[in-house]
PDB file of N, CA and C in Angstrom:
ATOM      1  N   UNK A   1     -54.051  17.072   9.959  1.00  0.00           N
ATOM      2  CA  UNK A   1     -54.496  18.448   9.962  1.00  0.00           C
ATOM      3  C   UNK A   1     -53.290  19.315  10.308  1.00  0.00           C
ATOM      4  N   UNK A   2     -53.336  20.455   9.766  1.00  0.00           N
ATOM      5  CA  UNK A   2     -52.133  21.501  10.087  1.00  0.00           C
ATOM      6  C   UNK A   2     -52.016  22.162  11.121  1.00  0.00           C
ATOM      7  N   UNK A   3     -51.380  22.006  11.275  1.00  0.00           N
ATOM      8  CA  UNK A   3     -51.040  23.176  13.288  1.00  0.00           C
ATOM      9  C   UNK A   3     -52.059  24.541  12.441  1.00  0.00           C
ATOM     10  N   UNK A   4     -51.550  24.997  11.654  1.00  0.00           N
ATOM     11  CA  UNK A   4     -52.553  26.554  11.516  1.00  0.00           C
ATOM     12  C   UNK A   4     -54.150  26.610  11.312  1.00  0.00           C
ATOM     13  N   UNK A   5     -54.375  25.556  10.979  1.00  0.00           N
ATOM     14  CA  UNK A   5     -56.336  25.064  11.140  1.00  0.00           C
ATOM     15  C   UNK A   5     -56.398  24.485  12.657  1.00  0.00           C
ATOM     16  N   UNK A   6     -55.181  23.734  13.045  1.00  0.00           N
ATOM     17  CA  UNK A   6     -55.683  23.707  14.669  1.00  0.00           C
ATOM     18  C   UNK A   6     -55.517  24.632  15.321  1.00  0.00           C
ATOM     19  N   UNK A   7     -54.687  25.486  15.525  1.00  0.00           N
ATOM     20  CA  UNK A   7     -54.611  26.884  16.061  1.00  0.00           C
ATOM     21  C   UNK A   7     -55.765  27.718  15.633  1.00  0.00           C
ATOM     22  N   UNK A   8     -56.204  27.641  14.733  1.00  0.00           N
ATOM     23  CA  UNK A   8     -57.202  28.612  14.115  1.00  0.00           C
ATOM     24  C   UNK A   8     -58.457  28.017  14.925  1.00  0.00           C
ATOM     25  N   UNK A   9     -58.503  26.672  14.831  1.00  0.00           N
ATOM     26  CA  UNK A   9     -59.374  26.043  15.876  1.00  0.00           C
ATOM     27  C   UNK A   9     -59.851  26.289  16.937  1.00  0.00           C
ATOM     28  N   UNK A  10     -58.525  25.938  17.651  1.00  0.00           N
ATOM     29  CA  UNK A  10     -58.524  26.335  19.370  1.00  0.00           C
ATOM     30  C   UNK A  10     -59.299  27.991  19.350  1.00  0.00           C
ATOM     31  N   UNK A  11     -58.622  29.187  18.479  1.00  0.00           N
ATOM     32  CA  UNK A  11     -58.845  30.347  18.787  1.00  0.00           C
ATOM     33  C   UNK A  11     -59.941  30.754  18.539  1.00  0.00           C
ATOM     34  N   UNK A  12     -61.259  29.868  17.746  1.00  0.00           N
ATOM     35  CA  UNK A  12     -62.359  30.099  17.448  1.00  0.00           C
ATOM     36  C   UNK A  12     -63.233  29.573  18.692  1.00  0.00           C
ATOM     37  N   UNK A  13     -62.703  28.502  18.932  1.00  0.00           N
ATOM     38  CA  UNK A  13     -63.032  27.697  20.241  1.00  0.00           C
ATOM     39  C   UNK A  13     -63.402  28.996  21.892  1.00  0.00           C
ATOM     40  N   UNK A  14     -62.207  29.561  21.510  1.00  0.00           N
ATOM     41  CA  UNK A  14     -61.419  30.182  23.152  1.00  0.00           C
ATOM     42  C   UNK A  14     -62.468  31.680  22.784  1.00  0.00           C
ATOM     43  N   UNK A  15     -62.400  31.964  21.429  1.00  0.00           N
ATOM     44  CA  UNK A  15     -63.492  32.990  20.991  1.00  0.00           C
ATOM     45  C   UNK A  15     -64.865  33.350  21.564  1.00  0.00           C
ATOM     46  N   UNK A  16     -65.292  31.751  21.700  1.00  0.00           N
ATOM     47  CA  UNK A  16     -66.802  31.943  22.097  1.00  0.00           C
ATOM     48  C   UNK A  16     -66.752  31.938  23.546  1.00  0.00           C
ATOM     49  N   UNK A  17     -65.890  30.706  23.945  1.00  0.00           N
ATOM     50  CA  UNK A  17     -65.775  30.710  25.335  1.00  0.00           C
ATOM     51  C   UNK A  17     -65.848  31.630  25.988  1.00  0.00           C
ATOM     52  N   UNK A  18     -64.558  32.893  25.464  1.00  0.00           N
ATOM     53  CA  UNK A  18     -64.149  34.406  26.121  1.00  0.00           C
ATOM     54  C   UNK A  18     -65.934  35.227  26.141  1.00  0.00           C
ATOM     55  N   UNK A  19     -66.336  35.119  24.834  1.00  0.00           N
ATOM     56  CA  UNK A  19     -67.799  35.809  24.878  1.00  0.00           C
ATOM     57  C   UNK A  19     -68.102  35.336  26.291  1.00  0.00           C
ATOM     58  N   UNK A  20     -68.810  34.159  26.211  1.00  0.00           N
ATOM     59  CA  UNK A  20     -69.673  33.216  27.252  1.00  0.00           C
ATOM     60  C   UNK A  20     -69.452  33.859  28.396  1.00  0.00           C
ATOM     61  N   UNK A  21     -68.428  33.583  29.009  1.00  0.00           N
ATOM     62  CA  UNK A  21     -67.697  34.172  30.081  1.00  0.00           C
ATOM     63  C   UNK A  21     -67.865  35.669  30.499  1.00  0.00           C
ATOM     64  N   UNK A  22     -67.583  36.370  29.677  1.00  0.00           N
ATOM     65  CA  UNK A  22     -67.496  37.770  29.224  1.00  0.00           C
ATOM     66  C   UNK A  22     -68.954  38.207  29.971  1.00  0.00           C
ATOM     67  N   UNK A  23     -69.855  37.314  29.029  1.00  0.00           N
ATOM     68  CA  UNK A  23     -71.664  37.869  29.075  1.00  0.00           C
ATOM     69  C   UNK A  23     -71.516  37.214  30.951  1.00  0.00           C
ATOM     70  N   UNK A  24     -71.498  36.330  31.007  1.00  0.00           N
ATOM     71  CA  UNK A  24     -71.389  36.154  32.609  1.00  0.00           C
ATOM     72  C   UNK A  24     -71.141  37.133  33.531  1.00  0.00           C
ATOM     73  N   UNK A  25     -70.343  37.357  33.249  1.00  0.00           N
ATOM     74  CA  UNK A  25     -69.367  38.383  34.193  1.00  0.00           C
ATOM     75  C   UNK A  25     -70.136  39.769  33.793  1.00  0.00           C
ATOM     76  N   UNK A  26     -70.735  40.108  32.815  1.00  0.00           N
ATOM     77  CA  UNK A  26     -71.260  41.079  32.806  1.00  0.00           C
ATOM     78  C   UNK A  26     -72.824  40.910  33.740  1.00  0.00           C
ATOM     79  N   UNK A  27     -73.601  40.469  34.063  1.00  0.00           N
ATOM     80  CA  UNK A  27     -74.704  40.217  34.807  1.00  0.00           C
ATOM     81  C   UNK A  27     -75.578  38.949  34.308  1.00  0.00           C
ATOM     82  N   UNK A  28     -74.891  38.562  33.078  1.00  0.00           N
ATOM     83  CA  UNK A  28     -76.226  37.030  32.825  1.00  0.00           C
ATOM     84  C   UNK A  28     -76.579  36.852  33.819  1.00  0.00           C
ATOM     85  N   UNK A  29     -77.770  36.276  33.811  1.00  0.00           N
ATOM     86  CA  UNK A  29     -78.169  35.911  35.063  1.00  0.00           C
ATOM     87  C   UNK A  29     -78.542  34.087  34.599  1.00  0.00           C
ATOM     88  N   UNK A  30     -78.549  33.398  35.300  1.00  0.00           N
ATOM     89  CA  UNK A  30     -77.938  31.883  34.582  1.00  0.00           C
ATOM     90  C   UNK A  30     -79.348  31.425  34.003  1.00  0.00           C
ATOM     91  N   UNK A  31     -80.473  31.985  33.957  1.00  0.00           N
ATOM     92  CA  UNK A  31     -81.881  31.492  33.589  1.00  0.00           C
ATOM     93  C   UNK A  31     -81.456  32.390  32.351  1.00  0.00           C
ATOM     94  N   UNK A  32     -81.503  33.482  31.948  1.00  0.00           N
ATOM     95  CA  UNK A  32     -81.013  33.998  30.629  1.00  0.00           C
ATOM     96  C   UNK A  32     -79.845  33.515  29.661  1.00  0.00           C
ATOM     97  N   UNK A  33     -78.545  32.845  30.660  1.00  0.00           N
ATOM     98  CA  UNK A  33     -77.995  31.700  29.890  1.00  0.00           C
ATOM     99  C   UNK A  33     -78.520  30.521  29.508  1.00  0.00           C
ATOM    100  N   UNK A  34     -78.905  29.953  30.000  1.00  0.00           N
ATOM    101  CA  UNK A  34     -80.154  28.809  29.513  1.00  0.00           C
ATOM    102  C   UNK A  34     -80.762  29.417  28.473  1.00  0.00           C
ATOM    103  N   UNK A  35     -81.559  30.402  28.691  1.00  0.00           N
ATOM    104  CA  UNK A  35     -82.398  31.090  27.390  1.00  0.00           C
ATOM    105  C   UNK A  35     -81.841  30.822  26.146  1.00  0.00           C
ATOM    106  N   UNK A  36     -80.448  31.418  26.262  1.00  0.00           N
ATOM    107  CA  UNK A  36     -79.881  31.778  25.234  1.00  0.00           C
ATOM    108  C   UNK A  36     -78.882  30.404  24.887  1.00  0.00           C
ATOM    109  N   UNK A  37     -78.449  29.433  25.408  1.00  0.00           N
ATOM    110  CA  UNK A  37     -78.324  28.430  24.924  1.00  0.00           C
ATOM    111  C   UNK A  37     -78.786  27.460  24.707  1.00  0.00           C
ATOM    112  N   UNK A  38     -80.409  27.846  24.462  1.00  0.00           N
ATOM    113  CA  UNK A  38     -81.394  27.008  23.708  1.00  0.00           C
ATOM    114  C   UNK A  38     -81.427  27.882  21.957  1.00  0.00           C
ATOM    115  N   UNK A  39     -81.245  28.816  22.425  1.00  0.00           N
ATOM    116  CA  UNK A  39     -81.876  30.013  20.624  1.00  0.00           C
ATOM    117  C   UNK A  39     -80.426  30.019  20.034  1.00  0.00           C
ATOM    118  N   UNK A  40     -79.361  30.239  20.333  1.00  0.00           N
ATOM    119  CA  UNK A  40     -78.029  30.217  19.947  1.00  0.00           C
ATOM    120  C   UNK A  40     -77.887  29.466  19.348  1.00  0.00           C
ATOM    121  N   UNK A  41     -77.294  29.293  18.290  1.00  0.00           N
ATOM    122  CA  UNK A  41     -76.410  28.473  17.989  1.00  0.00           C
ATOM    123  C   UNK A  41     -74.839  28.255  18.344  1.00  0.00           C
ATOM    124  N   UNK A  42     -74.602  28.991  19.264  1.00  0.00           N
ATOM    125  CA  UNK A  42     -73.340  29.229  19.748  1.00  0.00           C
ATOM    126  C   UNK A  42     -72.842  27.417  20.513  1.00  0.00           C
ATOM    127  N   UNK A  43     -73.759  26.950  21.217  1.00  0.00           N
ATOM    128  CA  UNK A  43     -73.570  25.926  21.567  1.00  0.00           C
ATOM    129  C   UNK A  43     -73.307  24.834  20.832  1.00  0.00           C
ATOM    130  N   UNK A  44     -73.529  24.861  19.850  1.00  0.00           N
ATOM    131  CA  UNK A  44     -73.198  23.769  18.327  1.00  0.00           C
ATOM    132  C   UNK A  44     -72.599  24.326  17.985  1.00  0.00           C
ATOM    133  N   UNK A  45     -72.004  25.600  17.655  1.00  0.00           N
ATOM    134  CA  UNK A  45     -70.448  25.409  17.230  1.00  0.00           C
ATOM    135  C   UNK A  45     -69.515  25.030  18.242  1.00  0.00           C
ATOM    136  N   UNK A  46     -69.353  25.637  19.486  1.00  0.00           N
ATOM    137  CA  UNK A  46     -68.509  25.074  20.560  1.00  0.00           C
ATOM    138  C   UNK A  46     -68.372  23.066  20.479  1.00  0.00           C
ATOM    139  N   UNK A  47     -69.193  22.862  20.112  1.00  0.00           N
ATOM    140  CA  UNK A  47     -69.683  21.410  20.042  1.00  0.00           C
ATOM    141  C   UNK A  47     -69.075  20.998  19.435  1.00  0.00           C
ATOM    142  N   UNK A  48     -69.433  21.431  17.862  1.00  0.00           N
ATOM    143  CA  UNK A  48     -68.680  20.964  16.512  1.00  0.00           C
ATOM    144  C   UNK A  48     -67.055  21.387  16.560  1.00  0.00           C
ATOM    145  N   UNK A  49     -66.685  22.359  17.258  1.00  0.00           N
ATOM    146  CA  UNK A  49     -65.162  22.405  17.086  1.00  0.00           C
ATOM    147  C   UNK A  49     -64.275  21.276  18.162  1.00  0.00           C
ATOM    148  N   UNK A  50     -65.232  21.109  19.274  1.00  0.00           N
ATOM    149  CA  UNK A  50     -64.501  20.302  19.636  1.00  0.00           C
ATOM    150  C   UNK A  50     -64.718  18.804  19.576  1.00  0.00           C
ATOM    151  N   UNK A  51     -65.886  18.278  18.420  1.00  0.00           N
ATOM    152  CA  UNK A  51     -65.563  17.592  17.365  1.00  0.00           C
ATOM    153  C   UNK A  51     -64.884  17.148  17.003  1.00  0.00           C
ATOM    154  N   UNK A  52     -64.451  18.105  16.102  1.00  0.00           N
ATOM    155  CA  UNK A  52     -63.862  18.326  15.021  1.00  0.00           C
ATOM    156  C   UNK A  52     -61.919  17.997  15.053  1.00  0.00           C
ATOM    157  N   UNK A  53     -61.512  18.446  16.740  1.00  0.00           N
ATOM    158  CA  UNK A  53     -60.844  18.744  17.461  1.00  0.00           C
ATOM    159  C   UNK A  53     -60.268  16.923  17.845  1.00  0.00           C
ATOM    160  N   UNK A  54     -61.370  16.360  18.513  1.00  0.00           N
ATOM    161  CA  UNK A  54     -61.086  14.909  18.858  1.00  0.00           C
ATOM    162  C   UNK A  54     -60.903  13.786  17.471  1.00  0.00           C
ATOM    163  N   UNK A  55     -61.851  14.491  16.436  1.00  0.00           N
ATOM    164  CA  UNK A  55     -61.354  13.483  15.401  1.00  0.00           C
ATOM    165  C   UNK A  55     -60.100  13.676  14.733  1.00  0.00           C
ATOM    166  N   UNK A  56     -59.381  14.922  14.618  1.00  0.00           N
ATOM    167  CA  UNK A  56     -58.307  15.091  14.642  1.00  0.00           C
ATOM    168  C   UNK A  56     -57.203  14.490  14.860  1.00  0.00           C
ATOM    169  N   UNK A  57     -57.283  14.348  16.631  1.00  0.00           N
ATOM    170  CA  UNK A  57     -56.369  13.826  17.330  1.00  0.00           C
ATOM    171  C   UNK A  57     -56.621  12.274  17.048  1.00  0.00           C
ATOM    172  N   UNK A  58     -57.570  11.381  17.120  1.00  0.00           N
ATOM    173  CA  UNK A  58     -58.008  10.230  16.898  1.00  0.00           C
ATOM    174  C   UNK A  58     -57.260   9.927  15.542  1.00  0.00           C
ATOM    175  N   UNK A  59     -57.498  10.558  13.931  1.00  0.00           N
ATOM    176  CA  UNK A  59     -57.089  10.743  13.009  1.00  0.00           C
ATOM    177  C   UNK A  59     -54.901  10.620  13.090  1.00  0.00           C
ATOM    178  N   UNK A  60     -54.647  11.194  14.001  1.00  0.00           N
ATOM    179  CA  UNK A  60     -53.015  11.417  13.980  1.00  0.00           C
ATOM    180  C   UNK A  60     -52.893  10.384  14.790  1.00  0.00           C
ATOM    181  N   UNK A  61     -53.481   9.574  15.733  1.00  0.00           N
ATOM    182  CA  UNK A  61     -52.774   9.276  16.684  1.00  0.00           C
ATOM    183  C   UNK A  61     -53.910   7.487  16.632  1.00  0.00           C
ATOM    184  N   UNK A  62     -54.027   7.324  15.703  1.00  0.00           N
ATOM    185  CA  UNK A  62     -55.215   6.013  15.408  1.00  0.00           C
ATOM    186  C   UNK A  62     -54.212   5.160  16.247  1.00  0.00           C
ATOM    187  N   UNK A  63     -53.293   4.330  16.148  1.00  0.00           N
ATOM    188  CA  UNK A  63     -52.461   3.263  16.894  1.00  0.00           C
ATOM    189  C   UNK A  63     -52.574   3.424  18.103  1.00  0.00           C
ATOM    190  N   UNK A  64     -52.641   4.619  19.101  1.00  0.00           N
ATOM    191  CA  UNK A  64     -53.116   4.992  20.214  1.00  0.00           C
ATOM    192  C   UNK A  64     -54.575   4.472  20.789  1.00  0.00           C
ATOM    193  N   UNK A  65     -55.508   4.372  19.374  1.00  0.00           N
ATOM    194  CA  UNK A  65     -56.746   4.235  19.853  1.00  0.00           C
ATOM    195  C   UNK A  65     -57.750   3.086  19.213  1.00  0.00           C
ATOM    196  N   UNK A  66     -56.507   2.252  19.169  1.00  0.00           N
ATOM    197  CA  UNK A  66     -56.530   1.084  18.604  1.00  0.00           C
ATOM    198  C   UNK A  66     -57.415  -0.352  18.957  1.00  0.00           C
ATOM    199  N   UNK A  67     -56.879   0.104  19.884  1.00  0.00           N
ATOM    200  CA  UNK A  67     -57.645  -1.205  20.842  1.00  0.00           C
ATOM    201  C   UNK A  67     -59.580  -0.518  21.595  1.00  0.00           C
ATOM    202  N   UNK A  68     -59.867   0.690  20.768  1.00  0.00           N
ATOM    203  CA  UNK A  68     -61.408   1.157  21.444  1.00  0.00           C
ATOM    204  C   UNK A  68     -62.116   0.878  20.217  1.00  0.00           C
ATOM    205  N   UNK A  69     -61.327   0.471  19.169  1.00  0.00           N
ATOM    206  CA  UNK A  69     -62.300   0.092  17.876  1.00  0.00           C
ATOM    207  C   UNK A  69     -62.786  -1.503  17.221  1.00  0.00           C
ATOM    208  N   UNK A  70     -63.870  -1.698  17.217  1.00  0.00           N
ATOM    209  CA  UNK A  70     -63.803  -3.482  17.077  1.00  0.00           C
ATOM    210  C   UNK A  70     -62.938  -3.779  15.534  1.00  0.00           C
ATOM    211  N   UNK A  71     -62.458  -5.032  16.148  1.00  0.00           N
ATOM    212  CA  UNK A  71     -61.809  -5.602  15.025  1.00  0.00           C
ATOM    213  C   UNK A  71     -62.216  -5.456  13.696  1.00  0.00           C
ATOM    214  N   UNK A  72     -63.560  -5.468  13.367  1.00  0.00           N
ATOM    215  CA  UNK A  72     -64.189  -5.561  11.940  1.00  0.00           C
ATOM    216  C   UNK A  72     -63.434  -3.960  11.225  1.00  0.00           C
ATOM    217  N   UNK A  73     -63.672  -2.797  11.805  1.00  0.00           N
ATOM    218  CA  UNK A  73     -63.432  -1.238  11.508  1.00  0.00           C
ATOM    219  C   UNK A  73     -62.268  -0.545  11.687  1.00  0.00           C
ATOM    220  N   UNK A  74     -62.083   0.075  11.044  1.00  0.00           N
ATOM    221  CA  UNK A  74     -60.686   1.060  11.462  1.00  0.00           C
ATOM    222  C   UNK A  74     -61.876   2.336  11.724  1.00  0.00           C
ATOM    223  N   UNK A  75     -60.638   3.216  11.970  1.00  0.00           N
ATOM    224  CA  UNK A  75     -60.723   4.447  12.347  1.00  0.00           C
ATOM    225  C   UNK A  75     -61.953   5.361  11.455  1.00  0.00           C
ATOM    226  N   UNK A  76     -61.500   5.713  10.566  1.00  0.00           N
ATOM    227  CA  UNK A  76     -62.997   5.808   9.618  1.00  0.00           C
ATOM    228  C   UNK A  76     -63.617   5.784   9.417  1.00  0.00           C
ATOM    229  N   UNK A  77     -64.478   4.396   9.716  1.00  0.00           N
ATOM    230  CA  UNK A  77     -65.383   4.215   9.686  1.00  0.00           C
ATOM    231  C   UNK A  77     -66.179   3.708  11.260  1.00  0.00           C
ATOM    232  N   UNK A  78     -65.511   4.348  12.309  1.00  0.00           N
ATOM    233  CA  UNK A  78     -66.124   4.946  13.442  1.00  0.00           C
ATOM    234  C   UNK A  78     -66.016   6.064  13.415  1.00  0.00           C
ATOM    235  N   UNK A  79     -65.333   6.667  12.625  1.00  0.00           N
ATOM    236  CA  UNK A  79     -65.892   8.385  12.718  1.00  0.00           C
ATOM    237  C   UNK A  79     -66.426   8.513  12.060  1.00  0.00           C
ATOM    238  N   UNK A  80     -66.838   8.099  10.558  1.00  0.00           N
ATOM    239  CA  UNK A  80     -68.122   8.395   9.612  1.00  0.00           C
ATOM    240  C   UNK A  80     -69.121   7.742  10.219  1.00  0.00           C
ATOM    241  N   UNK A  81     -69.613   6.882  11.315  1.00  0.00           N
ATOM    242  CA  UNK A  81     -70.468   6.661  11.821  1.00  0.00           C
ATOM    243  C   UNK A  81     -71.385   7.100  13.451  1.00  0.00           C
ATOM    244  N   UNK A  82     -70.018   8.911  13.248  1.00  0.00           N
ATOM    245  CA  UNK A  82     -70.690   9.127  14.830  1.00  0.00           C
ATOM    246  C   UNK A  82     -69.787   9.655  15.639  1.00  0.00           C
ATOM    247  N   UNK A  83     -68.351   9.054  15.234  1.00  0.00           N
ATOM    248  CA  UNK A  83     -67.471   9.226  16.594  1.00  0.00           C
ATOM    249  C   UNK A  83     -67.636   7.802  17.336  1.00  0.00           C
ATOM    250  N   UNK A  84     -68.768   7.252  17.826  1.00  0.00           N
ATOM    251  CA  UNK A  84     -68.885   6.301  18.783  1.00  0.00           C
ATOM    252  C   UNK A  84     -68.725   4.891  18.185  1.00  0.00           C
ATOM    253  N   UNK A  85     -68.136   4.076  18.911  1.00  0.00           N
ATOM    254  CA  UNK A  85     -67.746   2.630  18.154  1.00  0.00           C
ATOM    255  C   UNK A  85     -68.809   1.829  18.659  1.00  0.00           C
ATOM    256  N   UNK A  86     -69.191   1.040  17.866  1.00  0.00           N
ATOM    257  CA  UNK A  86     -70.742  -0.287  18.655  1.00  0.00           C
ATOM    258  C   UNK A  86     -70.683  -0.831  20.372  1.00  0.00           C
ATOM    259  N   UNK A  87     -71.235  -0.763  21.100  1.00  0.00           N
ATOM    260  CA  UNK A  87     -70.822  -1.358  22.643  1.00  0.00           C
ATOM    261  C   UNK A  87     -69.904  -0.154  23.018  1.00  0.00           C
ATOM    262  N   UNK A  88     -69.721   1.123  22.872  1.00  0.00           N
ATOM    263  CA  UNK A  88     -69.379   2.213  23.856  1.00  0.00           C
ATOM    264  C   UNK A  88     -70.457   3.401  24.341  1.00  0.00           C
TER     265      UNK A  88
END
């Protein structure tokens, strides 16, 4: 992946966060955050970017994460199946 889709990443990431925060600091009151991160979808994207984010790094850096995948699979095909490898 390109530094400018990961940068673009992070800043979509830091985007919502800053909201989140933002609405906090303005008076949320934390039962109205709950509220609203049940009806939002804001919480599934935060989710999916940082996703999106770990398969990335997993993706560049597979020899690193070599030894968390069973012998039968590479990389691939623990992330087309989830992210999670069998027995983790």
């Amino acid at each position: 992946m390109s530094l400018i889709i990961y940068l673009t990443i992070c800043l979509m990431f830091f985007q919502e966060l800053n909201h989140l925060v933002n609405s906090v600091a303005n008076g949320l009151s934390s039962d109205e955050l709950y509220k609203r991160s049940l009806e939002e979808i804001m919480p599934l994207r935060i989710i999916s970017l940082l996703r999106l984010l770990a398969e990335t790094e997993i993706r560049n850096r597979e020899a690193d994460y070599k030894s968390f995948i069973p012998e039968k699979m590479n990389v691939h095909q623990v992330l087309l199946q989830g992210g999670a490898a069998p027995g983790c």
